[in-house]
N, C-alpha and C. Protein backbone atom coordinates (compact mmCIF):
# COMPACT_ATOMS: atom_id res chain seq x y z
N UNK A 1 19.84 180.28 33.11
CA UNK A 1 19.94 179.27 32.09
C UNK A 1 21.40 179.10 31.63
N UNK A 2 22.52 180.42 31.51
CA UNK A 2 23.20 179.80 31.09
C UNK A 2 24.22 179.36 32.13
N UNK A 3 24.03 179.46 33.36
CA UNK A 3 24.86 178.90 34.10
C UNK A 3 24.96 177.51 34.65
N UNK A 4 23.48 176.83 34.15
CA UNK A 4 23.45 175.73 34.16
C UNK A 4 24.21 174.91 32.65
N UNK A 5 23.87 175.76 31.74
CA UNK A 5 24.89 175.15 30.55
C UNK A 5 26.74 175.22 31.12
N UNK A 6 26.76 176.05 31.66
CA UNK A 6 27.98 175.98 31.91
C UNK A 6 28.50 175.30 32.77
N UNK A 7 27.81 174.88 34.05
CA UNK A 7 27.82 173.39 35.39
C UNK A 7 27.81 172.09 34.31
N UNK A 8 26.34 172.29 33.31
CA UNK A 8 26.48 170.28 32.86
C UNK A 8 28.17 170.46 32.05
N UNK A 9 28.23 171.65 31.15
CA UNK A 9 29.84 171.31 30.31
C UNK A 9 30.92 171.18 31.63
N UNK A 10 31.19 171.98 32.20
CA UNK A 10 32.13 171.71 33.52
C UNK A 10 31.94 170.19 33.85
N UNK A 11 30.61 169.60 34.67
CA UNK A 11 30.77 168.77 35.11
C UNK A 11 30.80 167.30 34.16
N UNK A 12 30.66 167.64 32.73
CA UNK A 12 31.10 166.54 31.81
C UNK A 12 32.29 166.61 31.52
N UNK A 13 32.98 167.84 31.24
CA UNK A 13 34.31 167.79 30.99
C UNK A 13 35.55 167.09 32.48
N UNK A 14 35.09 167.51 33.34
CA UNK A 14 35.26 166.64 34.84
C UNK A 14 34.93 165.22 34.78
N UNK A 15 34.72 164.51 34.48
CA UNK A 15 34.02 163.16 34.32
C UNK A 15 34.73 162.30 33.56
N UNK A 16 34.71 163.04 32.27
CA UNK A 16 35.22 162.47 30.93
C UNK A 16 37.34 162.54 31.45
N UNK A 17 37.86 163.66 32.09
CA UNK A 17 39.05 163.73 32.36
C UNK A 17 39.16 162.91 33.37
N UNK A 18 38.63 161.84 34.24
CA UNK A 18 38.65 161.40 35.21
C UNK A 18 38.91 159.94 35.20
N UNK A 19 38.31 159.81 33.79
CA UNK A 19 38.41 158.17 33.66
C UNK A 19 39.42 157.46 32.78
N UNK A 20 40.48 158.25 32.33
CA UNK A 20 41.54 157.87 31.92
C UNK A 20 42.33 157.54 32.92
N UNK A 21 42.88 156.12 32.39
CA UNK A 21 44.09 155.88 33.21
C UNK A 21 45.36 155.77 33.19
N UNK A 22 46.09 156.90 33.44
CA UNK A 22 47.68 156.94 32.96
C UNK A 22 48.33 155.51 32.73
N UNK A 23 49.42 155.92 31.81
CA UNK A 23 50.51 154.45 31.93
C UNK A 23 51.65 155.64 32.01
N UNK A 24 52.66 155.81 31.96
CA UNK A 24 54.04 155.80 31.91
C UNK A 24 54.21 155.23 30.68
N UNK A 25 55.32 156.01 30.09
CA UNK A 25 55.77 155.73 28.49
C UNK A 25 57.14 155.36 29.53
N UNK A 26 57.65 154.03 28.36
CA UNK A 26 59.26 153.67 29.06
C UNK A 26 60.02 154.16 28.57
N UNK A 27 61.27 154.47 29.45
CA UNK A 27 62.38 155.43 28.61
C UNK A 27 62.92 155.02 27.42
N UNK A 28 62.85 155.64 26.37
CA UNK A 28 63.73 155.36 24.83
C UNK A 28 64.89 156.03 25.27
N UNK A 29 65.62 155.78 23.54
CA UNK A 29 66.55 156.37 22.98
C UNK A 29 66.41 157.22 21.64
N UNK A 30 67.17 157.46 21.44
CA UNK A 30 67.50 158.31 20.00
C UNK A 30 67.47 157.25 19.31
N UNK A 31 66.63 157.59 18.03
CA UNK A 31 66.80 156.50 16.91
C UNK A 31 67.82 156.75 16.36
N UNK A 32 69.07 155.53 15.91
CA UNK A 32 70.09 156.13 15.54
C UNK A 32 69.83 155.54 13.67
N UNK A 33 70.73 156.36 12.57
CA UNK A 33 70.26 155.93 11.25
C UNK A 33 71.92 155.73 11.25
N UNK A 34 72.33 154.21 11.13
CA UNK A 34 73.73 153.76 10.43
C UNK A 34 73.84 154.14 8.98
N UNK A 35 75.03 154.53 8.72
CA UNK A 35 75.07 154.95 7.56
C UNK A 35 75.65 153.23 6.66
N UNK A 36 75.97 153.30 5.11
CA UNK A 36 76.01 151.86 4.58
C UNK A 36 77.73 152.04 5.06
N UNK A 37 77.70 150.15 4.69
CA UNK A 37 79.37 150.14 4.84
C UNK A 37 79.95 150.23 3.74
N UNK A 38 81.30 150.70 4.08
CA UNK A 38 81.95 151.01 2.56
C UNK A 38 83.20 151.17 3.47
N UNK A 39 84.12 150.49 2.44
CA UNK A 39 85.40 150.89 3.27
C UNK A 39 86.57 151.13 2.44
N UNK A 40 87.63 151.53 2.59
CA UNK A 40 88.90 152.09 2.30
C UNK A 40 90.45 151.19 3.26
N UNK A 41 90.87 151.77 2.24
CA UNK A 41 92.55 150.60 2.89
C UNK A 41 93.36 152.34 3.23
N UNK A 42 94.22 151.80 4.47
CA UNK A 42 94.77 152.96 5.08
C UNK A 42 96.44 153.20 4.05
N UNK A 43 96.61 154.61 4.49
CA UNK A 43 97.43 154.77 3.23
C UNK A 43 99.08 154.06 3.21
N UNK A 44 100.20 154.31 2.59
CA UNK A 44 101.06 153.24 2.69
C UNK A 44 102.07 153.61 3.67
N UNK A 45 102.00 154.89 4.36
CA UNK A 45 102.86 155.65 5.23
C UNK A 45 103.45 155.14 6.62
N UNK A 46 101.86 153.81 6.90
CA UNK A 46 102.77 153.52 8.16
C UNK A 46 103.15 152.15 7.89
N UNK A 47 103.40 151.11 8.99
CA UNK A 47 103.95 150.13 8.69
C UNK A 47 102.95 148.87 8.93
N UNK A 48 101.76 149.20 8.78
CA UNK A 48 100.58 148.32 8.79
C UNK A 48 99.72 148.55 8.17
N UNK A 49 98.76 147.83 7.36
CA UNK A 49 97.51 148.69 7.05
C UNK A 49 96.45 147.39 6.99
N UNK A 50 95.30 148.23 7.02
CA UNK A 50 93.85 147.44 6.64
C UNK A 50 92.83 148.34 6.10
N UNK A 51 91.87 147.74 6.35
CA UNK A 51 90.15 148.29 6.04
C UNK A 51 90.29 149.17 6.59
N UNK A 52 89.20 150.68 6.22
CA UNK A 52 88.46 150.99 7.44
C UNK A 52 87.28 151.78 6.85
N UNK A 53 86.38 152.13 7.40
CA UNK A 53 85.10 152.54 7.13
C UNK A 53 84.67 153.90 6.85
N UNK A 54 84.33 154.35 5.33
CA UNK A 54 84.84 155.53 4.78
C UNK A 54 83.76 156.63 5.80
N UNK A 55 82.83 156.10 6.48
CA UNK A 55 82.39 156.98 7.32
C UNK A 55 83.21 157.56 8.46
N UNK A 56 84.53 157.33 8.69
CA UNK A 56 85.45 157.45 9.53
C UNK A 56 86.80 158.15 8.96
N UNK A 57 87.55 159.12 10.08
CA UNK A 57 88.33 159.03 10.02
C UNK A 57 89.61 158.99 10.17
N UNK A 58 90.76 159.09 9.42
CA UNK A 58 92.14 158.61 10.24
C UNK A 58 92.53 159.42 10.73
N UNK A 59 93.05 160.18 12.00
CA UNK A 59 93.86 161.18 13.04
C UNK A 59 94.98 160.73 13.21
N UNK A 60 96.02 161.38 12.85
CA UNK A 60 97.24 161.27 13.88
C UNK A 60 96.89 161.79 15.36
N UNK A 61 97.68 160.42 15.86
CA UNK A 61 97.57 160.77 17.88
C UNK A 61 98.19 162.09 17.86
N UNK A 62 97.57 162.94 18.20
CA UNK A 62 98.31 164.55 18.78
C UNK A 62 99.41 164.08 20.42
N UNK A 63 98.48 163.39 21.22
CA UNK A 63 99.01 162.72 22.34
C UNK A 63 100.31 162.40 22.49
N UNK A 64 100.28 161.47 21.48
CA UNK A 64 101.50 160.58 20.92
C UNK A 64 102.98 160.76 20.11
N UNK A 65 102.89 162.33 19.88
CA UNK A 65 103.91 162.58 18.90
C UNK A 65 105.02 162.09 19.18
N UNK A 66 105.64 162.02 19.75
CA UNK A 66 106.71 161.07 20.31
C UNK A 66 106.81 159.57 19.98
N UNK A 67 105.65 158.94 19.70
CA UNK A 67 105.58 157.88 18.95
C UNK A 67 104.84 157.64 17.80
N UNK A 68 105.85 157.06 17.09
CA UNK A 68 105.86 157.32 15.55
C UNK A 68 103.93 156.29 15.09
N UNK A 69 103.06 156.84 14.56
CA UNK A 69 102.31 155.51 13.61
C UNK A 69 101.03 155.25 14.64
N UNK A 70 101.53 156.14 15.85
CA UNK A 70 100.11 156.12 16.38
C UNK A 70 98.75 156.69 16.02
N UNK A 71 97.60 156.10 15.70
CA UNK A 71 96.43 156.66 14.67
C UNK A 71 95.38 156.13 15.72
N UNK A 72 94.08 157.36 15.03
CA UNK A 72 93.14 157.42 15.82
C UNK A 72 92.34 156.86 14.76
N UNK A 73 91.15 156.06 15.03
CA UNK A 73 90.33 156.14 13.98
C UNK A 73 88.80 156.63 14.52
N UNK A 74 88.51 158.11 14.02
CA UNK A 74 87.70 158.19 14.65
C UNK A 74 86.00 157.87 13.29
N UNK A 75 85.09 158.14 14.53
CA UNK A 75 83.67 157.96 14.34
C UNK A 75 82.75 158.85 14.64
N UNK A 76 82.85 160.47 14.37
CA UNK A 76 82.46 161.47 14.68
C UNK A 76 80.59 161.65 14.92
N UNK A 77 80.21 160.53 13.85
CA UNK A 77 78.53 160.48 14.22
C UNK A 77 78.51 159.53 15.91
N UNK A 78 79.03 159.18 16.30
CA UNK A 78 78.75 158.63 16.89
C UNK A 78 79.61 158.68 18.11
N UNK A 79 80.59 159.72 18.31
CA UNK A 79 81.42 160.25 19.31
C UNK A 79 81.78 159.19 20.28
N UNK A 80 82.93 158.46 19.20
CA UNK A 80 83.51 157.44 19.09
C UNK A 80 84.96 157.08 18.40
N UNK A 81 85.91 156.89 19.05
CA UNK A 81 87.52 156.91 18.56
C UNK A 81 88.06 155.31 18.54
N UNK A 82 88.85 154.67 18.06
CA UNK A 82 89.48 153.51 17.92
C UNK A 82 91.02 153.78 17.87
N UNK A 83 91.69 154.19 19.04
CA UNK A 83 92.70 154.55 19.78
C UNK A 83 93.75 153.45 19.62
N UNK A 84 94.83 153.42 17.75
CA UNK A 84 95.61 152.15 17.48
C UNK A 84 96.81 152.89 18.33
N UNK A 85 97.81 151.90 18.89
CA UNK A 85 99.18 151.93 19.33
C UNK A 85 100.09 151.28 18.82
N UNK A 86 101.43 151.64 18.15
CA UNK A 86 102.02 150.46 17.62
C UNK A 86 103.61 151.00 17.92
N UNK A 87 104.08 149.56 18.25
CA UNK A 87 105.36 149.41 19.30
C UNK A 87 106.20 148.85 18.48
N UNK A 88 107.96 148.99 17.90
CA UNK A 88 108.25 147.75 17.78
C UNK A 88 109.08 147.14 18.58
N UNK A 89 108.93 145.44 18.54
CA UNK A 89 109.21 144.46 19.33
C UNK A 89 110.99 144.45 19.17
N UNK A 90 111.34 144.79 20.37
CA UNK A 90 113.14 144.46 20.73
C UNK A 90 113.00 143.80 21.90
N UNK A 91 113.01 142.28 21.95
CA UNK A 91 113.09 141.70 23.02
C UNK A 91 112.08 142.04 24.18
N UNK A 92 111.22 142.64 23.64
CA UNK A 92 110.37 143.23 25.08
C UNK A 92 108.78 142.99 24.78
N UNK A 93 108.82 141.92 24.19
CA UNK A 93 106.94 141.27 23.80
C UNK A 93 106.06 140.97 24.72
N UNK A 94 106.86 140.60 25.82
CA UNK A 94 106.55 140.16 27.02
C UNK A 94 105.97 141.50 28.05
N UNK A 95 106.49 142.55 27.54
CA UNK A 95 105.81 144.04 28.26
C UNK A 95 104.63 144.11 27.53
N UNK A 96 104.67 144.15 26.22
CA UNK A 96 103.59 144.83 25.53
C UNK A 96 102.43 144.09 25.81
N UNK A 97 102.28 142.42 26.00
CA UNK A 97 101.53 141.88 26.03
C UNK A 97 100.95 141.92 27.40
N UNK A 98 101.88 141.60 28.32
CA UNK A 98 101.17 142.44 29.95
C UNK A 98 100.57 143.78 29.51
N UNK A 99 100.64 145.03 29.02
CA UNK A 99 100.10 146.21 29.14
C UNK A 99 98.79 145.97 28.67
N UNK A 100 98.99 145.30 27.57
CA UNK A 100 97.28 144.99 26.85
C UNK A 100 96.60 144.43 28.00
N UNK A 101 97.06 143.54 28.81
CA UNK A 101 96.41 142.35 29.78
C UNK A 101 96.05 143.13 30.42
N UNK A 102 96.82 144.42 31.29
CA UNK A 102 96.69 145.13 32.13
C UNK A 102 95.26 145.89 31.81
N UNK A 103 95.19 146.80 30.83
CA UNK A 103 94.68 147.41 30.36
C UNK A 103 93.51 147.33 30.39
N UNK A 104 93.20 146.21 29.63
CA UNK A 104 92.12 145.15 29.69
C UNK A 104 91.46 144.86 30.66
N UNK A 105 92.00 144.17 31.83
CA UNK A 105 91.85 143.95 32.84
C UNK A 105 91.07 144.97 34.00
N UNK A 106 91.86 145.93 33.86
CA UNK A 106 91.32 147.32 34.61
C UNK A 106 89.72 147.30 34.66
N UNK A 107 88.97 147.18 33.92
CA UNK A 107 87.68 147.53 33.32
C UNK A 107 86.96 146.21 33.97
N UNK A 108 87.20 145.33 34.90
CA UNK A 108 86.72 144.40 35.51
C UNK A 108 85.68 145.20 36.61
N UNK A 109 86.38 146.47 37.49
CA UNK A 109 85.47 146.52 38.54
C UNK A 109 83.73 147.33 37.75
N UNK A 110 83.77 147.45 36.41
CA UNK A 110 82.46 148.00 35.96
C UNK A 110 81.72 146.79 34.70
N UNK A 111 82.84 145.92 34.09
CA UNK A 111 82.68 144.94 33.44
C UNK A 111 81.43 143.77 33.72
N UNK A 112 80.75 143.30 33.50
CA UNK A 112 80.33 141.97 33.73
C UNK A 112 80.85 140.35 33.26
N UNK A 113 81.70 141.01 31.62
CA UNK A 113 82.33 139.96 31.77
C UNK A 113 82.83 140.44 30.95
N UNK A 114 84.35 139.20 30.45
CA UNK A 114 85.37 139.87 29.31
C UNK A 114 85.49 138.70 28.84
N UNK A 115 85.21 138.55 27.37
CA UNK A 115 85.53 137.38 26.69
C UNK A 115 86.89 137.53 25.89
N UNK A 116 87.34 136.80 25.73
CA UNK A 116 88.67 136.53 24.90
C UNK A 116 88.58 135.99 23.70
N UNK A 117 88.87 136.50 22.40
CA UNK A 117 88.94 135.96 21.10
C UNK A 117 90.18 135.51 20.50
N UNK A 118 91.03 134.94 20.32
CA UNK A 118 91.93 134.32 20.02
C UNK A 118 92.27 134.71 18.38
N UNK A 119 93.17 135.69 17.51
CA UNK A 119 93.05 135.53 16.62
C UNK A 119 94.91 135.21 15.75
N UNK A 120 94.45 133.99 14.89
CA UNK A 120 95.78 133.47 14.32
C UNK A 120 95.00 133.43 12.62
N UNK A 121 95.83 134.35 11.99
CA UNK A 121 95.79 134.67 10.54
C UNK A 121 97.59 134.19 10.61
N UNK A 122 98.33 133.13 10.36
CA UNK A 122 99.27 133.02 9.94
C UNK A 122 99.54 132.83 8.54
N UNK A 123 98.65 133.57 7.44
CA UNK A 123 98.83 133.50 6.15
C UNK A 123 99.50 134.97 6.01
N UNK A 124 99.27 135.48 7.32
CA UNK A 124 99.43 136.95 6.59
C UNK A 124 100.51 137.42 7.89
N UNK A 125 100.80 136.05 8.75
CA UNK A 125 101.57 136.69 10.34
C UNK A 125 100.95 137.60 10.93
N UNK A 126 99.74 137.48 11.63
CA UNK A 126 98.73 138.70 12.27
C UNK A 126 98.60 137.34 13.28
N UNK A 127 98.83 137.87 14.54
CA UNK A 127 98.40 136.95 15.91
C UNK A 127 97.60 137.99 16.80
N UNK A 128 96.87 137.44 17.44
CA UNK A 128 96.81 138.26 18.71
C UNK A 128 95.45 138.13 19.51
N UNK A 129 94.83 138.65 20.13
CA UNK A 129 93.44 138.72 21.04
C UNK A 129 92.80 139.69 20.89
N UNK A 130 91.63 139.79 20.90
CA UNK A 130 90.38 140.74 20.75
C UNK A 130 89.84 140.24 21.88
N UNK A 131 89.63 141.39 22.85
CA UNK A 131 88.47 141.28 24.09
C UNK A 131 87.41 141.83 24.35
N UNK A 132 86.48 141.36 24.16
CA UNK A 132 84.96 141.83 24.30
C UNK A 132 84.96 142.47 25.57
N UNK A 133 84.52 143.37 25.91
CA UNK A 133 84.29 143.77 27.95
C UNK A 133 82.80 144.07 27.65
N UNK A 134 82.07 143.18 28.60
CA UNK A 134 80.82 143.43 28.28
C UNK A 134 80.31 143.89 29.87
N UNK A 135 79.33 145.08 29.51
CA UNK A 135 78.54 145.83 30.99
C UNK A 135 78.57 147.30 30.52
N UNK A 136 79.11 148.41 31.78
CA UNK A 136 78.46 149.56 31.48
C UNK A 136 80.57 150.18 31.79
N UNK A 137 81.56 149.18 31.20
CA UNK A 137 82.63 149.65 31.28
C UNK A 137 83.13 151.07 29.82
N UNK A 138 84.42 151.66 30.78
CA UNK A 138 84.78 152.73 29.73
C UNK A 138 84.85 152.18 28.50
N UNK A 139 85.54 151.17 28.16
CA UNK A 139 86.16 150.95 26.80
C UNK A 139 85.42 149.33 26.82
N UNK A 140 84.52 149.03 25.69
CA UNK A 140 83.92 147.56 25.41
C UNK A 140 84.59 147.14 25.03
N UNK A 141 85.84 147.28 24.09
CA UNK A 141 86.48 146.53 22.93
C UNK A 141 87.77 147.28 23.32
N UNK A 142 89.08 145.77 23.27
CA UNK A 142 90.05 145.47 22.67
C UNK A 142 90.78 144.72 22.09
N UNK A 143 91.49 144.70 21.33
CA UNK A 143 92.53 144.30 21.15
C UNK A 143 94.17 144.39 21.02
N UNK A 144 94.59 143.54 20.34
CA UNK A 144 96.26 143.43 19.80
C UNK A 144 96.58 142.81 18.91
N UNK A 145 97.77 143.42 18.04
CA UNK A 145 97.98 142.24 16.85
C UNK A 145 99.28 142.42 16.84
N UNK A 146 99.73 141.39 16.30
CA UNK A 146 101.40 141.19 16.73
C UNK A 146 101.81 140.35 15.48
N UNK A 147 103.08 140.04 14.81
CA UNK A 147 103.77 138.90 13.95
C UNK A 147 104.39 138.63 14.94
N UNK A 148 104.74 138.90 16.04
CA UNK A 148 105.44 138.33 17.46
C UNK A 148 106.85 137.66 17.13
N UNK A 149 107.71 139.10 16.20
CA UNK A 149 108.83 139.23 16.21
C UNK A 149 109.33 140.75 16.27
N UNK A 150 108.50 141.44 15.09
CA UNK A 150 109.32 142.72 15.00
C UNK A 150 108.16 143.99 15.77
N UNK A 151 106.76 143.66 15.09
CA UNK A 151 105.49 144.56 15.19
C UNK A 151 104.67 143.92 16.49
N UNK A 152 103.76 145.61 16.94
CA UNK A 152 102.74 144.89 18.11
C UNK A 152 101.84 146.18 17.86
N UNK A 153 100.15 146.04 17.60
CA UNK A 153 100.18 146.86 17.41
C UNK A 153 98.83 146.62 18.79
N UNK A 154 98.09 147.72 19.36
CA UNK A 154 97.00 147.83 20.17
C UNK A 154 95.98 148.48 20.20
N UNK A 155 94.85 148.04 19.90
CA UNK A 155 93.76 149.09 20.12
C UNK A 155 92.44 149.02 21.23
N UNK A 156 91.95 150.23 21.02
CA UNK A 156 91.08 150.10 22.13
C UNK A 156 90.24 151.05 21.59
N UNK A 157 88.79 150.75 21.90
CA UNK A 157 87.56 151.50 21.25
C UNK A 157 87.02 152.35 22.65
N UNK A 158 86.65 153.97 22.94
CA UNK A 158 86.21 154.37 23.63
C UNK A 158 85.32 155.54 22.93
N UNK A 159 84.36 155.77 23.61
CA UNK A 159 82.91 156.40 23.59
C UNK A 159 83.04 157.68 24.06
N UNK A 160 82.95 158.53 23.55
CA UNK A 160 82.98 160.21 24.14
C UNK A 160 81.85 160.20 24.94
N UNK A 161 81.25 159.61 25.81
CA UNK A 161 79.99 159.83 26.05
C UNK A 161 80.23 158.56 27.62
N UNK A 162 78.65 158.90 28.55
CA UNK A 162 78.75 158.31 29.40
C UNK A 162 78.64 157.08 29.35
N UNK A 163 79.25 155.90 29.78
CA UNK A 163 79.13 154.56 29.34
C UNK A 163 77.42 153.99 29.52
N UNK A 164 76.51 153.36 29.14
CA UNK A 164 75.60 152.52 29.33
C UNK A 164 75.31 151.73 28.19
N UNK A 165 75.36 150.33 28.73
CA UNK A 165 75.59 149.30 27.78
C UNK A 165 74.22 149.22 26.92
N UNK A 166 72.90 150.02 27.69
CA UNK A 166 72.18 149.51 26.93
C UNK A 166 71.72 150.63 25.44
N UNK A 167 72.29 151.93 25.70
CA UNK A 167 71.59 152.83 24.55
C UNK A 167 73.17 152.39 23.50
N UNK A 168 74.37 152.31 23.95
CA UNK A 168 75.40 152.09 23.16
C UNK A 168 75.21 150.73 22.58
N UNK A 169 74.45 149.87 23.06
CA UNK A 169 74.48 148.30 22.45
C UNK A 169 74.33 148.29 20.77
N UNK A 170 73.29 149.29 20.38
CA UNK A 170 73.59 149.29 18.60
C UNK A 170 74.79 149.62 17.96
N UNK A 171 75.14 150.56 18.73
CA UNK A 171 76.42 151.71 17.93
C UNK A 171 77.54 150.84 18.30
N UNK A 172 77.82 149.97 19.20
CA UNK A 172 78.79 148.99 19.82
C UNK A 172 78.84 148.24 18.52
N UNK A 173 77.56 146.85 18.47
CA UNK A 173 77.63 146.16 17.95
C UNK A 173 77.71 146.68 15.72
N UNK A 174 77.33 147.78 15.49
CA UNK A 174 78.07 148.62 14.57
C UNK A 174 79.30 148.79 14.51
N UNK A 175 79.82 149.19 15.28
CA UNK A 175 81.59 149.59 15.60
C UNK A 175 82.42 147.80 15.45
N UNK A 176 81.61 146.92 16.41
CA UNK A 176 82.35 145.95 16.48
C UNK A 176 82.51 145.11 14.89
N UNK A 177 81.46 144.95 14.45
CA UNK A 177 81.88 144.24 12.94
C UNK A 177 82.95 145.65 12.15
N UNK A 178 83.11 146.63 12.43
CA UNK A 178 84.09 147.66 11.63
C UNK A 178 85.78 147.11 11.92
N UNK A 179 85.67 146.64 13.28
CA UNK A 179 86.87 146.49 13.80
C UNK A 179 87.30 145.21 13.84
N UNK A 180 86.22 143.84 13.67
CA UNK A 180 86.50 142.74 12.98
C UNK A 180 86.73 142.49 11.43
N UNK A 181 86.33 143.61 10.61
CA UNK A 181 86.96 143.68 9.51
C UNK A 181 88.47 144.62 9.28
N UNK A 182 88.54 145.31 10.27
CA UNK A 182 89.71 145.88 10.73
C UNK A 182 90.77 144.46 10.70
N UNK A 183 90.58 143.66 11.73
CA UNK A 183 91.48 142.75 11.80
C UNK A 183 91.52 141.81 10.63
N UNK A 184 90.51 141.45 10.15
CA UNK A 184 90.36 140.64 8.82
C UNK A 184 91.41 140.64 7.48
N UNK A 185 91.32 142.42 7.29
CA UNK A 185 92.10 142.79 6.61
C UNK A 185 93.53 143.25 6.93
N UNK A 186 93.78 142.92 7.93
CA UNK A 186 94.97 143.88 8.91
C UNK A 186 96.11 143.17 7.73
N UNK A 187 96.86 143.86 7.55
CA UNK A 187 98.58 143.27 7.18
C UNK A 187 99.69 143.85 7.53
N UNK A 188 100.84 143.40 7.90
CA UNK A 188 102.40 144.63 8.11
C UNK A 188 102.55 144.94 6.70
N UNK A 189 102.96 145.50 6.32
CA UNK A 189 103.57 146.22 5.25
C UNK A 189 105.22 146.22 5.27
């Protein structure tokens, strides 16, 4: 007797496991939690300043010591740097602006596309380009800002992490309004 109780539970528990039909769960991500915006003006030491986002913060380039005013702005939740360069202009605008081009450019063979933003604040003498690089390239975002006499300054946003456009697409498009208010507020000093 009880080995027949134990065949019908076996062979119901067999039955009942049989008629489910898998799916595959699709790959996620990490939910990421943005923190609010709030921002801060950089201090009066170098020869530019703007916004920047008190969740961040300012590094001197270790890299760079050799050149004066180079700043990192980093983004530690999100292992993420905004790598500024700033040059000044002696007759040689015409280099700095190829290097950005160059630079820029590079990121074509992983790019899908690179848009160009055009930016002229002549209330405040801030010129220059912001380039979107859109795909699964190292660096999504750059720019340059220039009064395109004395100052040039350059940045470029890169990701501590392996590029893919699609889990970075929040934290991108986060970063990118930080760095359009970056330029918003940009001024020489």
């Amino acid at each position: 007797m009880l080995k027949i109780y134990i065949l019908i539970i076996v062979t119901i528990l067999f039955f009942n496991s049989c008629q489910r039909d898998y799916t595959p769960k699709p790959r996620g991500y990490f939910r990421i939690d943005f923190p609010k915006k709030e921002y801060r003006m950089t201090p009066d030491k170098i020869p530019y300043k703007f916004e920047y986002p008190t969740y961040c913060y300012l590094m001197n380039n270790r890299k760079a010591e050799q050149e004066m005013y180079w700043i990192d702005l980093v983004y530690p939740q999100f292992k993420a740097t905004v790598f500024l360069s700033y040059k000044l202009i002696d007759k040689n605008f015409e280099t700095y602006f190829q290097d950005s081009y160059n630079f820029v450019y590079k990121h074509t063979i992983k790019a899908d596309a690179i848009d160009e933003i055009s930016i002229n604040k002549s209330e405040k003498k801030v010129y220059g380009i912001m380039y979107n690089i859109k795909g699964d390239a190292a660096s999504n975002l750059q720019f340059y800002l220039t009064d395109s006499s004395k100052n040039f300054v350059r940045g470029a946003l890169y990701f501590d992490v392996l590029p893919n456009k699609d889990s970075l697409a929040p934290v991108l498009q986060f970063i990118r309004e930080d760095v359009d208010r970056l330029v918003e507020t940009f001024e020489w000093n």
